[in-house]
PDB file of N, CA and C in Angstrom:
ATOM      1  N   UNK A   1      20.424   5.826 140.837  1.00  0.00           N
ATOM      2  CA  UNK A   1      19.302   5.609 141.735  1.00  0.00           C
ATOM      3  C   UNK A   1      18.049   6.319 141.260  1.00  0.00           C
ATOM      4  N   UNK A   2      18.142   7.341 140.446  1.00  0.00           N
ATOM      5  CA  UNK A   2      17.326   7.997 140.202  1.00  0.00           C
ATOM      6  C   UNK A   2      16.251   7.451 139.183  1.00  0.00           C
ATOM      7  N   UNK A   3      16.876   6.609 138.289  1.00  0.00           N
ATOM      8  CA  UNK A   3      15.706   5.516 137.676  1.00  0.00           C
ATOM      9  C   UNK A   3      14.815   4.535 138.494  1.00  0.00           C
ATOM     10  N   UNK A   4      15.282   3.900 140.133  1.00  0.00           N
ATOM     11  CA  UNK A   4      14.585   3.585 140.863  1.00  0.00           C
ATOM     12  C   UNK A   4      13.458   3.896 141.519  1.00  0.00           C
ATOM     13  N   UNK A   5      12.308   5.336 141.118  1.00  0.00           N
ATOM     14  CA  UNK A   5      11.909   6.247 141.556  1.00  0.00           C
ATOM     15  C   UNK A   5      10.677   5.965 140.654  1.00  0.00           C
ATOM     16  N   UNK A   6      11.169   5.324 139.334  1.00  0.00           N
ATOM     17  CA  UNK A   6       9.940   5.130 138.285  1.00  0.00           C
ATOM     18  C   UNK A   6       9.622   3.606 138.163  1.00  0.00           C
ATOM     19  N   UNK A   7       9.879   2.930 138.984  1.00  0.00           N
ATOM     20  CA  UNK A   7      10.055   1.011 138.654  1.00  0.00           C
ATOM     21  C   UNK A   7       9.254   0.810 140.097  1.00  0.00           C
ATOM     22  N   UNK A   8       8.268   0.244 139.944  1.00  0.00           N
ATOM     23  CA  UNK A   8       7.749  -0.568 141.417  1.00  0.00           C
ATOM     24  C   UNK A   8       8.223  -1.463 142.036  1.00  0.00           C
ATOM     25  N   UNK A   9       8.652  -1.330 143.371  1.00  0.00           N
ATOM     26  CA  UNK A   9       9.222  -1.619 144.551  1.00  0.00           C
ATOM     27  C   UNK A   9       8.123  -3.763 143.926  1.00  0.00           C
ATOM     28  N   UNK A  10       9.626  -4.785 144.216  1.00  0.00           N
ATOM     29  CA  UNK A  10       9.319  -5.841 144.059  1.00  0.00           C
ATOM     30  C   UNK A  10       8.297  -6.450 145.356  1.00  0.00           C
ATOM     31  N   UNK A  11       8.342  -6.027 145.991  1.00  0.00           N
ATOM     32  CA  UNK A  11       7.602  -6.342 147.424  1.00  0.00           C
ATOM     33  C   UNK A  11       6.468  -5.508 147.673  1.00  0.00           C
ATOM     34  N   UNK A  12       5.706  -4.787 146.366  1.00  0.00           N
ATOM     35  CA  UNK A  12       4.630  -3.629 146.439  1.00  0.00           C
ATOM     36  C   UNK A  12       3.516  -4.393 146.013  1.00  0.00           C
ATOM     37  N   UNK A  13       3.750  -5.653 145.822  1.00  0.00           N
ATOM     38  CA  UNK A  13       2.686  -6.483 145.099  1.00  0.00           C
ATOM     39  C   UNK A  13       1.967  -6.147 143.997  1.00  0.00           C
ATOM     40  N   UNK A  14       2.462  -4.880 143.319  1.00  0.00           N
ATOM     41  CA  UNK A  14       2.068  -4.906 142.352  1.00  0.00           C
ATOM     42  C   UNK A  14       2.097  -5.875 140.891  1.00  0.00           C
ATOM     43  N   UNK A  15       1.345  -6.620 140.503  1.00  0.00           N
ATOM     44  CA  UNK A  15       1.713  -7.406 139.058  1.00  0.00           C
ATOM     45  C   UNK A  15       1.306  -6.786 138.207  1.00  0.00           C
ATOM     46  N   UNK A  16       1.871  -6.732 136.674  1.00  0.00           N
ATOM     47  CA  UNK A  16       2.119  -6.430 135.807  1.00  0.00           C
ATOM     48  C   UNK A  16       0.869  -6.431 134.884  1.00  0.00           C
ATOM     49  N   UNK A  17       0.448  -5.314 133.976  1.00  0.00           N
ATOM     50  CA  UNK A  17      -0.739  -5.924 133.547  1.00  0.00           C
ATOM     51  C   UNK A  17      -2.371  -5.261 134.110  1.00  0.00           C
ATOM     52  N   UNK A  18      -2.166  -5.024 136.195  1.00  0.00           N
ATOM     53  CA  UNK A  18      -3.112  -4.807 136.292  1.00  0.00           C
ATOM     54  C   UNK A  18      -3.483  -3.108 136.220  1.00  0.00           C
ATOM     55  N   UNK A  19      -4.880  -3.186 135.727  1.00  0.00           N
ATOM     56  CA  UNK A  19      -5.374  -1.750 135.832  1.00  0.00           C
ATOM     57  C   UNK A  19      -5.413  -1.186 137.544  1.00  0.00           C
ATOM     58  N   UNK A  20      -4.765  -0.045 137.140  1.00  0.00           N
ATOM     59  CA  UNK A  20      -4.929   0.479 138.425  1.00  0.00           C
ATOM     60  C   UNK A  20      -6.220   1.623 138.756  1.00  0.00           C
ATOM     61  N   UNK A  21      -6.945   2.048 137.921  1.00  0.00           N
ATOM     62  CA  UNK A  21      -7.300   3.292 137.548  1.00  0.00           C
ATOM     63  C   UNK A  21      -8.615   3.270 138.231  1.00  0.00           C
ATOM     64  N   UNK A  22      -8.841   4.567 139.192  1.00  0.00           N
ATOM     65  CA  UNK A  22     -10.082   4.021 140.470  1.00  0.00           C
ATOM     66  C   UNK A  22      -9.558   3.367 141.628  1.00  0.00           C
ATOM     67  N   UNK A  23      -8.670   2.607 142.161  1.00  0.00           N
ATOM     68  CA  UNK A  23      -7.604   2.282 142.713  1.00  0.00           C
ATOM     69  C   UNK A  23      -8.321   3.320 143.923  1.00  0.00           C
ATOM     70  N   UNK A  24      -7.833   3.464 144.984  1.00  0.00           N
ATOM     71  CA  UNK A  24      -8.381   4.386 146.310  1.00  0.00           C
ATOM     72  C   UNK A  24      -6.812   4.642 146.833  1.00  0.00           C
ATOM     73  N   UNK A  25      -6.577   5.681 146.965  1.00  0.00           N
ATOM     74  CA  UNK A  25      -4.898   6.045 146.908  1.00  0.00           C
ATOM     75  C   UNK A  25      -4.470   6.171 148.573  1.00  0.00           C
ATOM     76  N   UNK A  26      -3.747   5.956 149.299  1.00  0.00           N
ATOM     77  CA  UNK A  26      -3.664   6.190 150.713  1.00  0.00           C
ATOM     78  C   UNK A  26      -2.115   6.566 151.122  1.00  0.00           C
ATOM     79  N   UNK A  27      -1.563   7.551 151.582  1.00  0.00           N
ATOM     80  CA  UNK A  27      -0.710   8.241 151.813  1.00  0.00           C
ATOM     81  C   UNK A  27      -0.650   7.606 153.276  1.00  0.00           C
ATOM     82  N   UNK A  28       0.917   8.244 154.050  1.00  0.00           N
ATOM     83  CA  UNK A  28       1.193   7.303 155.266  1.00  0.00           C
ATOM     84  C   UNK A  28       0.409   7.957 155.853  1.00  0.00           C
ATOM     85  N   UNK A  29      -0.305   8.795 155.673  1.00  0.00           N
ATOM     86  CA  UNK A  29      -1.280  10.270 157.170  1.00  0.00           C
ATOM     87  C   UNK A  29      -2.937  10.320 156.636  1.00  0.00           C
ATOM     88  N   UNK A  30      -3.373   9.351 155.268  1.00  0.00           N
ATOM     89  CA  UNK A  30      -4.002   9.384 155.369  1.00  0.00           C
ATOM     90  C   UNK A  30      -5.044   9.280 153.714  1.00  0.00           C
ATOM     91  N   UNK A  31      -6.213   8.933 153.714  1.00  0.00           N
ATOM     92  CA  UNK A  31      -6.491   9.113 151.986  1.00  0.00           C
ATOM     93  C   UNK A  31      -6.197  10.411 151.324  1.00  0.00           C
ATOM     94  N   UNK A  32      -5.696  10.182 150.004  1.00  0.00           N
ATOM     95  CA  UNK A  32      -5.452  11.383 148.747  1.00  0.00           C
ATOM     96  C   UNK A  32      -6.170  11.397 147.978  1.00  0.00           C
ATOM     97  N   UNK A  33      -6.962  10.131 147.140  1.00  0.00           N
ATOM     98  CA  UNK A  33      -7.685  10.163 146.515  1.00  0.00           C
ATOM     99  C   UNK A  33      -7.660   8.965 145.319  1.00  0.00           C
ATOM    100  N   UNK A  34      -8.177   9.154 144.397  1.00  0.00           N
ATOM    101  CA  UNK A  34      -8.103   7.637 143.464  1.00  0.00           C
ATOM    102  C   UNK A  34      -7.370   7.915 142.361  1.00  0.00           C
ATOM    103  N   UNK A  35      -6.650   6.798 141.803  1.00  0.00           N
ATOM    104  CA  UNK A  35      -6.264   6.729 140.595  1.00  0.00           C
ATOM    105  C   UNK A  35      -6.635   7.452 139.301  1.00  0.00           C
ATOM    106  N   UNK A  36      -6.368   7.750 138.638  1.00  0.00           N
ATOM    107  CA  UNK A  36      -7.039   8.736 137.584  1.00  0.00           C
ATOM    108  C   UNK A  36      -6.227   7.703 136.411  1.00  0.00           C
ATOM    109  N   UNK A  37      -5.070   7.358 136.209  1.00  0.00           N
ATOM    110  CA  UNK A  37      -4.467   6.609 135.152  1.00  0.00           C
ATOM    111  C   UNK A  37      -3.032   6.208 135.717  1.00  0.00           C
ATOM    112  N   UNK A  38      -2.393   5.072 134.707  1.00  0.00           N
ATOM    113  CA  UNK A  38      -1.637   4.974 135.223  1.00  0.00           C
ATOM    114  C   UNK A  38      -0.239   4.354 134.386  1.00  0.00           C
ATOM    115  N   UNK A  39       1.300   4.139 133.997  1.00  0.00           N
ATOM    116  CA  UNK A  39       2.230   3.876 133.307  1.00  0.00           C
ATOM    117  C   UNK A  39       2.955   2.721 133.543  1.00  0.00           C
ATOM    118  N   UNK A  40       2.970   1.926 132.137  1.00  0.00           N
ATOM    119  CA  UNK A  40       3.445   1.042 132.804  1.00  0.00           C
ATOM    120  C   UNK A  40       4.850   0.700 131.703  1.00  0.00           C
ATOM    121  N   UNK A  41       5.163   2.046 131.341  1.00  0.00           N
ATOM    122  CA  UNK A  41       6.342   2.094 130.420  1.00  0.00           C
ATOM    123  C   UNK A  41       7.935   1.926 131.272  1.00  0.00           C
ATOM    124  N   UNK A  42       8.643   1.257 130.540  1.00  0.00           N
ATOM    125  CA  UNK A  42       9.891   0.728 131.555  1.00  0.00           C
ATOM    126  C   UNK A  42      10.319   2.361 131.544  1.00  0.00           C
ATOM    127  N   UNK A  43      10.851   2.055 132.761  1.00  0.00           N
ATOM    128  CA  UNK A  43      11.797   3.316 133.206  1.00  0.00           C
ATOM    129  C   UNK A  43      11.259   4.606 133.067  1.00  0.00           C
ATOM    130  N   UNK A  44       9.645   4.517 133.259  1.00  0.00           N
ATOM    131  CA  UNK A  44       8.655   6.090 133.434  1.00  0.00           C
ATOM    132  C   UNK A  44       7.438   5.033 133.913  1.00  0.00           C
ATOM    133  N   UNK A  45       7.403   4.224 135.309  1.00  0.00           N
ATOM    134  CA  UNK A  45       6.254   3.867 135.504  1.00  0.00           C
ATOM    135  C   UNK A  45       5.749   4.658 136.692  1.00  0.00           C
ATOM    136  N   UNK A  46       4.167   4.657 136.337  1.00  0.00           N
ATOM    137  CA  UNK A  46       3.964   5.932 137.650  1.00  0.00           C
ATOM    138  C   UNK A  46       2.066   5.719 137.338  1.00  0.00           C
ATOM    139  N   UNK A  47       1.265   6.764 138.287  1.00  0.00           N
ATOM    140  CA  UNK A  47       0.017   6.567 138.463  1.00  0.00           C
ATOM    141  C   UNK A  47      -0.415   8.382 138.677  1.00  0.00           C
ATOM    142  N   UNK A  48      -0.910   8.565 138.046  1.00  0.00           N
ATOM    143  CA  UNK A  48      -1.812  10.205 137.998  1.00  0.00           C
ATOM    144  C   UNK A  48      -3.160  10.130 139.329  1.00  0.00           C
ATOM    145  N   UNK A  49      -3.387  10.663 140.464  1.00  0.00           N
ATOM    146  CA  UNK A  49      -3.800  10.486 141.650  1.00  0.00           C
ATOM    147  C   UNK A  49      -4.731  11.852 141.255  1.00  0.00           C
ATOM    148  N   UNK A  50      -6.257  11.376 141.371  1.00  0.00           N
ATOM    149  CA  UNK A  50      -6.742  12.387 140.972  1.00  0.00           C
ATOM    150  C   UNK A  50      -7.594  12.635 142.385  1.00  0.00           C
ATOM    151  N   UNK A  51      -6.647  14.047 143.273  1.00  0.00           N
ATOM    152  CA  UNK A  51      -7.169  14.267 144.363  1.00  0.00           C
ATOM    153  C   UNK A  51      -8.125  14.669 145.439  1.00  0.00           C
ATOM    154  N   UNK A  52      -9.421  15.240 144.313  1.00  0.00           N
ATOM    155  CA  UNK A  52     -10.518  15.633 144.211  1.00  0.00           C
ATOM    156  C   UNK A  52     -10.586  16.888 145.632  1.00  0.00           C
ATOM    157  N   UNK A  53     -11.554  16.837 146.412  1.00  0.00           N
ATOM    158  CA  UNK A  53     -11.525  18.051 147.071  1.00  0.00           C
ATOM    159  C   UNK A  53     -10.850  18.064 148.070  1.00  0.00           C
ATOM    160  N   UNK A  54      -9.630  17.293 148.200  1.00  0.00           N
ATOM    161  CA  UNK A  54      -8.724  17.688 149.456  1.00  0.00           C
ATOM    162  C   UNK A  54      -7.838  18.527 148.845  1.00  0.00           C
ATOM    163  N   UNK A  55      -6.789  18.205 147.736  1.00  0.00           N
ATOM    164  CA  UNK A  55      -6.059  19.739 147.152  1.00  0.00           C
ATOM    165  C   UNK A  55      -7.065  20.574 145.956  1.00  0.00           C
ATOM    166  N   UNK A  56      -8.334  20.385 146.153  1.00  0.00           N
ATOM    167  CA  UNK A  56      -8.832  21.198 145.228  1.00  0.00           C
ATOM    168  C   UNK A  56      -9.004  20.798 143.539  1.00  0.00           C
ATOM    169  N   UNK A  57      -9.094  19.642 143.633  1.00  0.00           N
ATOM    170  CA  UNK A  57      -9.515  19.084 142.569  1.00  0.00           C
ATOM    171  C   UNK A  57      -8.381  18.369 141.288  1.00  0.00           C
ATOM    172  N   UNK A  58      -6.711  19.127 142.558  1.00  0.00           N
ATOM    173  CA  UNK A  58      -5.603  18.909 141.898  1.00  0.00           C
ATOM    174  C   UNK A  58      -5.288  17.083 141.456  1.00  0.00           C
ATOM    175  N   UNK A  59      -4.287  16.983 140.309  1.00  0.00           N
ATOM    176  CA  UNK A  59      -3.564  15.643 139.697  1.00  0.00           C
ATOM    177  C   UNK A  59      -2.408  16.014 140.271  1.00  0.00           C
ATOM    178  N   UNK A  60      -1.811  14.944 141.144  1.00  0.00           N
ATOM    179  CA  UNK A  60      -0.611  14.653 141.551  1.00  0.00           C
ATOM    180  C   UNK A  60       0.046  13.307 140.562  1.00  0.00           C
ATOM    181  N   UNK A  61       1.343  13.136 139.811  1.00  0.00           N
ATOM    182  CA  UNK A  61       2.014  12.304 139.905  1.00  0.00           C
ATOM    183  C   UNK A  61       2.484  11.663 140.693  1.00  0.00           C
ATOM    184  N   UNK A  62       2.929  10.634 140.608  1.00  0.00           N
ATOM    185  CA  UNK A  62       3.276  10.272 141.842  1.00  0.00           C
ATOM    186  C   UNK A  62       4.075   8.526 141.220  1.00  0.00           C
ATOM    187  N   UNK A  63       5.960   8.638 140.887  1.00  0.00           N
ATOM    188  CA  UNK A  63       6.642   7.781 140.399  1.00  0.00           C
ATOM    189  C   UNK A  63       5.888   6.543 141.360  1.00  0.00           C
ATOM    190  N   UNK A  64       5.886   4.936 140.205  1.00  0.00           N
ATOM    191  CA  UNK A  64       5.875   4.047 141.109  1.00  0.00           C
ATOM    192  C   UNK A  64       6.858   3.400 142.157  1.00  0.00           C
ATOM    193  N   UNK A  65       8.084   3.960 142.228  1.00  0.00           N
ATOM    194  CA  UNK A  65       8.532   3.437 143.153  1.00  0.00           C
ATOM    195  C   UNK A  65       8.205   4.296 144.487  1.00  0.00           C
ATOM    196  N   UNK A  66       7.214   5.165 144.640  1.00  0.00           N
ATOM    197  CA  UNK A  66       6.671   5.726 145.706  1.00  0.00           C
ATOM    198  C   UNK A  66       5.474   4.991 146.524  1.00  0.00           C
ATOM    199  N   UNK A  67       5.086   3.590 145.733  1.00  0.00           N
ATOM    200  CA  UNK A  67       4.009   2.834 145.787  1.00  0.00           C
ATOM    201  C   UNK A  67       4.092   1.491 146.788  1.00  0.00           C
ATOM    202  N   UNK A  68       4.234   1.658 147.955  1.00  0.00           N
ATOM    203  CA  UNK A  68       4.273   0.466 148.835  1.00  0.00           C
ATOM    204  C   UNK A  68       3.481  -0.811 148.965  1.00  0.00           C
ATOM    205  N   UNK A  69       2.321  -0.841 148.531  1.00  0.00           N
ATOM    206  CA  UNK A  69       1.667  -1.654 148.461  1.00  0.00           C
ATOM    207  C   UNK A  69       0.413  -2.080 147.343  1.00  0.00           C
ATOM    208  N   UNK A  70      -0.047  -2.482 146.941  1.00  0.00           N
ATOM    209  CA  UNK A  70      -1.077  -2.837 146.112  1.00  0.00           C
ATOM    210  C   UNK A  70      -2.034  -3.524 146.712  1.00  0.00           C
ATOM    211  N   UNK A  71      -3.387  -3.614 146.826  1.00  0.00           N
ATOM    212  CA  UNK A  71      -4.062  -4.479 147.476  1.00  0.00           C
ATOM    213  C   UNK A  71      -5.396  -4.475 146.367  1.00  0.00           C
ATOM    214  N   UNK A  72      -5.281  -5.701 145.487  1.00  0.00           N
ATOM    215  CA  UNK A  72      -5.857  -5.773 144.253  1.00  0.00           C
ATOM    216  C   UNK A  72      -7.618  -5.898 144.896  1.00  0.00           C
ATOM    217  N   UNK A  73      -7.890  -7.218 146.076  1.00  0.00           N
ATOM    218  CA  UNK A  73      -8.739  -7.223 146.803  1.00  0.00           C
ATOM    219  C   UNK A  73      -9.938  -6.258 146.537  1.00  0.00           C
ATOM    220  N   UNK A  74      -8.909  -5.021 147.712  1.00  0.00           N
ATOM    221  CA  UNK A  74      -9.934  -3.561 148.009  1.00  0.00           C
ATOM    222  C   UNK A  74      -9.526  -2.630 147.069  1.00  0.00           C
ATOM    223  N   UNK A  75      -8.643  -2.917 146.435  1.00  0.00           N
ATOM    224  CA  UNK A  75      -8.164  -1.772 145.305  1.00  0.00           C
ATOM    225  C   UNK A  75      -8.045  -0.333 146.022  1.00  0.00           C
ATOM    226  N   UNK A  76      -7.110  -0.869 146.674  1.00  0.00           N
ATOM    227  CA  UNK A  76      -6.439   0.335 147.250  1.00  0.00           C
ATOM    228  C   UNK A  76      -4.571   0.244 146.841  1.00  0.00           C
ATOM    229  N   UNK A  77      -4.297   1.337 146.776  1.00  0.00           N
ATOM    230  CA  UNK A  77      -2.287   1.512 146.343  1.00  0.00           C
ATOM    231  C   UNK A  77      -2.554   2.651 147.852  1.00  0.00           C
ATOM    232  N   UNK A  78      -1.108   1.570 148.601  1.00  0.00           N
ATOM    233  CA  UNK A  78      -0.475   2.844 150.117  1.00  0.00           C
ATOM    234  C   UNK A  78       0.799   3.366 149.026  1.00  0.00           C
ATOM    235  N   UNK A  79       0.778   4.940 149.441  1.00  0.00           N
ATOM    236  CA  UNK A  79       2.242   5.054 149.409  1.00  0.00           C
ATOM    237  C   UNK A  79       3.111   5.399 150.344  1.00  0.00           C
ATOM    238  N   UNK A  80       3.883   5.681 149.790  1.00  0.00           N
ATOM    239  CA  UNK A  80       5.076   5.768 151.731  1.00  0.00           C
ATOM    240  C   UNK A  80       5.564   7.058 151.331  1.00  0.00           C
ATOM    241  N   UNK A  81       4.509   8.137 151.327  1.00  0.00           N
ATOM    242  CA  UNK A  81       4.954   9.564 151.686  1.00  0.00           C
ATOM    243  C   UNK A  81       3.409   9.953 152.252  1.00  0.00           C
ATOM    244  N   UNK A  82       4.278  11.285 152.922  1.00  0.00           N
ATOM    245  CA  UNK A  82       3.140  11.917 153.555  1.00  0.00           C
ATOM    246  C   UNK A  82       2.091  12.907 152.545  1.00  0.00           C
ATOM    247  N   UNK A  83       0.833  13.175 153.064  1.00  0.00           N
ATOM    248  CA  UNK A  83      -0.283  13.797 152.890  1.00  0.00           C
ATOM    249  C   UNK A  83       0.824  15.401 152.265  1.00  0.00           C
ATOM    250  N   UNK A  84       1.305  15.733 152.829  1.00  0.00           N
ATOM    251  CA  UNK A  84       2.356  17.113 152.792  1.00  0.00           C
ATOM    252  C   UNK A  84       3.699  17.324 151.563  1.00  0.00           C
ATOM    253  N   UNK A  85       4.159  15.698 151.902  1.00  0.00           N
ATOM    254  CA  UNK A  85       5.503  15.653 150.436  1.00  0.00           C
ATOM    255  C   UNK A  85       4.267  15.398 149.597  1.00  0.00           C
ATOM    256  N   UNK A  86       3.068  15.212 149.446  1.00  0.00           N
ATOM    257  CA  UNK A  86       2.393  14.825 147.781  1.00  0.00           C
ATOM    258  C   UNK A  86       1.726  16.221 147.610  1.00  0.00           C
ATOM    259  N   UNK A  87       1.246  16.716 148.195  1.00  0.00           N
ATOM    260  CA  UNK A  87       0.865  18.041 148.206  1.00  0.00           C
ATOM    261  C   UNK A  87       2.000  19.250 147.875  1.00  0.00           C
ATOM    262  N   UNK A  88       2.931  18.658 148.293  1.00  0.00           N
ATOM    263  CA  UNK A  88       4.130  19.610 148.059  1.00  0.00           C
ATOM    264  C   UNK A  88       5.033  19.306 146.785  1.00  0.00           C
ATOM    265  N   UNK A  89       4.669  18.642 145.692  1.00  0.00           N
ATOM    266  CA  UNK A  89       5.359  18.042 144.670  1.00  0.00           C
ATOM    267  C   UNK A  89       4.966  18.885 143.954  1.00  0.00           C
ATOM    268  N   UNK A  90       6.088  18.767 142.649  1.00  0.00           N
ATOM    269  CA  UNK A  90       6.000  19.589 141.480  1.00  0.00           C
ATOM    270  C   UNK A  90       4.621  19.776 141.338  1.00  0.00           C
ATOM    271  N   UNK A  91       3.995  20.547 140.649  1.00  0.00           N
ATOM    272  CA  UNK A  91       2.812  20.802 140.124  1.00  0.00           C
ATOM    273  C   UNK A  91       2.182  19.824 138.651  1.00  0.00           C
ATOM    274  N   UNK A  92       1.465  19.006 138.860  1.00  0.00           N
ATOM    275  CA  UNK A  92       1.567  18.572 137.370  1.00  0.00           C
ATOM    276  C   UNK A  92       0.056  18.995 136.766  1.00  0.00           C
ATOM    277  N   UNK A  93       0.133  18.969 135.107  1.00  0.00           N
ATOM    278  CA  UNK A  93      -0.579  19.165 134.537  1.00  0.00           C
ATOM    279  C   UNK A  93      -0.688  18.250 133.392  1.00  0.00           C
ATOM    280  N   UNK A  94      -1.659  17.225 133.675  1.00  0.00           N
ATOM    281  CA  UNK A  94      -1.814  16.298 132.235  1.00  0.00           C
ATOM    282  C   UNK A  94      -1.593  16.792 130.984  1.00  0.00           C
ATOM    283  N   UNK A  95      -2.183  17.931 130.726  1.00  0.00           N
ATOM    284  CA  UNK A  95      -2.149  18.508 129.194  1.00  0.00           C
ATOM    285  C   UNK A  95      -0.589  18.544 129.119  1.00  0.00           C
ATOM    286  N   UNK A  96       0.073  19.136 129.892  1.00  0.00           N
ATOM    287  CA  UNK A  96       1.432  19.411 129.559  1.00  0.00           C
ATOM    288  C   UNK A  96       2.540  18.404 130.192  1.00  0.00           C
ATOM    289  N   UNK A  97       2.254  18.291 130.953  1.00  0.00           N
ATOM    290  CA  UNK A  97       3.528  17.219 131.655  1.00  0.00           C
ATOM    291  C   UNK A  97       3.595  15.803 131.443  1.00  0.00           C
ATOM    292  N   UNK A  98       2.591  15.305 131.061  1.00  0.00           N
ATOM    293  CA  UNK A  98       2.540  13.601 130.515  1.00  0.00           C
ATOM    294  C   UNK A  98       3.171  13.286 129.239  1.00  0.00           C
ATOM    295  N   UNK A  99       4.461  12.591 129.546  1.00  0.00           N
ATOM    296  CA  UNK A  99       5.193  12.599 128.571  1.00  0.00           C
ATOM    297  C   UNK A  99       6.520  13.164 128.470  1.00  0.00           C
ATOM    298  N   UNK A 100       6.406  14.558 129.608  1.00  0.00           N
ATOM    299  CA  UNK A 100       7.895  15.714 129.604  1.00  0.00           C
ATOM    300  C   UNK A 100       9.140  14.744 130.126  1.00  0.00           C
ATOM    301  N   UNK A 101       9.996  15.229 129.984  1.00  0.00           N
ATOM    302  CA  UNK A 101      11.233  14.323 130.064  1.00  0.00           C
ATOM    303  C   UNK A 101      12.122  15.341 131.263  1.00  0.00           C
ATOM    304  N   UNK A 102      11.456  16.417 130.951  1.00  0.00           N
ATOM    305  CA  UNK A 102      12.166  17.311 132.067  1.00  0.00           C
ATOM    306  C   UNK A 102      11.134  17.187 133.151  1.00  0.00           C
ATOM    307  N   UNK A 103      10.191  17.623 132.890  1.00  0.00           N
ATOM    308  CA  UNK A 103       9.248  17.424 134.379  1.00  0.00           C
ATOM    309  C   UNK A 103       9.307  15.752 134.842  1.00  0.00           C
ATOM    310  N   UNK A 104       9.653  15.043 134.247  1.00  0.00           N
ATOM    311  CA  UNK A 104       9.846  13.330 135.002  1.00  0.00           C
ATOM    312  C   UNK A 104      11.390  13.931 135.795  1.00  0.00           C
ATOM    313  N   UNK A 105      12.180  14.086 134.924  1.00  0.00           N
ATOM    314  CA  UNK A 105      13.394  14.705 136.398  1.00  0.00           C
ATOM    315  C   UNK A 105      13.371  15.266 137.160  1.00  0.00           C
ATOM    316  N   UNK A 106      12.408  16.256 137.075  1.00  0.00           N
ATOM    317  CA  UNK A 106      11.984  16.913 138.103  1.00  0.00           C
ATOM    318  C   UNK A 106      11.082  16.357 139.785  1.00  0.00           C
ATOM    319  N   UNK A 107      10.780  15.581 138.922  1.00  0.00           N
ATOM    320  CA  UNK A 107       9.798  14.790 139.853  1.00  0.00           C
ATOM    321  C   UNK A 107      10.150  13.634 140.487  1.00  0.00           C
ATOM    322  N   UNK A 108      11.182  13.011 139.847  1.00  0.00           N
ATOM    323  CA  UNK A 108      12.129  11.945 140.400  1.00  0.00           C
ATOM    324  C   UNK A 108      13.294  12.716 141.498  1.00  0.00           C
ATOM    325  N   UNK A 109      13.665  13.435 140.807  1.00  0.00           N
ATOM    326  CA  UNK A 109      14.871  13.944 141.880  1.00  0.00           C
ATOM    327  C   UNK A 109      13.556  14.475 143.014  1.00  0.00           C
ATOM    328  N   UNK A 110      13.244  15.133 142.983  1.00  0.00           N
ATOM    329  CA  UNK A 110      11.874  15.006 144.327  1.00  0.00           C
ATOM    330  C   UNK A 110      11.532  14.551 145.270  1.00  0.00           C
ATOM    331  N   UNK A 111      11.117  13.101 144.426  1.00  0.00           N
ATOM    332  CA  UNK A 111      10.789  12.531 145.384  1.00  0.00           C
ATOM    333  C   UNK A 111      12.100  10.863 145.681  1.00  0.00           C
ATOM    334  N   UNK A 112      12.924  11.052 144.574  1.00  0.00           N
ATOM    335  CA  UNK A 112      13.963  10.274 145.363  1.00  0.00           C
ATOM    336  C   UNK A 112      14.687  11.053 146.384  1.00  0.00           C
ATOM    337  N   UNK A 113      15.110  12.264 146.221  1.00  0.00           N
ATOM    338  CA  UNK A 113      15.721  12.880 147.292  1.00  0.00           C
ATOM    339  C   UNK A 113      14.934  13.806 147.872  1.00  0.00           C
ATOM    340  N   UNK A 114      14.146  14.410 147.569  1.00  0.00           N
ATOM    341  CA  UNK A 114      13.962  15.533 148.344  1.00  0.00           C
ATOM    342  C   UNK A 114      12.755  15.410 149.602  1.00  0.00           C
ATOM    343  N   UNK A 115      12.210  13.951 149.327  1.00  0.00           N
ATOM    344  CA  UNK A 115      11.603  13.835 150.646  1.00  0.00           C
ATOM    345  C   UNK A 115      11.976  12.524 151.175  1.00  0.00           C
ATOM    346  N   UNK A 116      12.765  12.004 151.007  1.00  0.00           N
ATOM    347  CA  UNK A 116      13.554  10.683 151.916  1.00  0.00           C
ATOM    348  C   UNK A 116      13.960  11.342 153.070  1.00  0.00           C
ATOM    349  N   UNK A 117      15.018  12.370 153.289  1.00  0.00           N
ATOM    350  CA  UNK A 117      15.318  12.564 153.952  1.00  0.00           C
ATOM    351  C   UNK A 117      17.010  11.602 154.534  1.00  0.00           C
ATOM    352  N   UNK A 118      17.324  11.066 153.578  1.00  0.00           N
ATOM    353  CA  UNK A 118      18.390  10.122 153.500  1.00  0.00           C
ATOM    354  C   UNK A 118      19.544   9.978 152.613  1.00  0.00           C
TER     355      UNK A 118
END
């Protein structure tokens, strides 16, 4: 299950291909912030959420199967965690973590288990 965490949900409307980057990011409690970049490598797909002055200027990862919706339209991505589990996720750092193979486990077991709650 834990590879399910990096693959976008078939019903997220996301298609293949599109840029996400600028994207307007929306958490279930509320905006996080915009896209900064994003992966569209099998089995490590995901989007860098660049959160500007609500955590302080912090980059959240954030796997695509955390990505509920796409709305190419308004270019907005919902995800289906709270303002609190994204704030509360591993710490990432582009320079160092894009690419880690340990910090992607880290971040999958996370947010597949550690904020489902299931």
């Amino acid at each position: 299950m834990a590879n399910d965490v990096w693959g976008y949900q078939a019903n997220s409307g996301y298609q293949a291909g599109t840029d996400l980057a600028g994207y307007k990011v929306e958490a279930t409690d509320g905006h996080i912030g915009k896209v900064d970049k994003h992966s569209e490598d099998v089995d490590a797909q995901y989007i860098v959420v660049d959160t500007g002055p609500w955590i302080f200027g912090k980059h959240v990862l954030l796997p695509a199967g955390t990505i509920t919706s796409v709305d190419t339209a308004n270019q907005t991505v919902q995800v289906g965690r709270t303002k609190d589990e994204i704030k509360n996720s591993p710490e990432f750092d582009k320079d160092q973590h894009t690419g880690d193979a340990d910090y992607h486990q880290q971040v999958g077991t996370y947010y597949d288990n550690g904020t489902r709650g299931v």
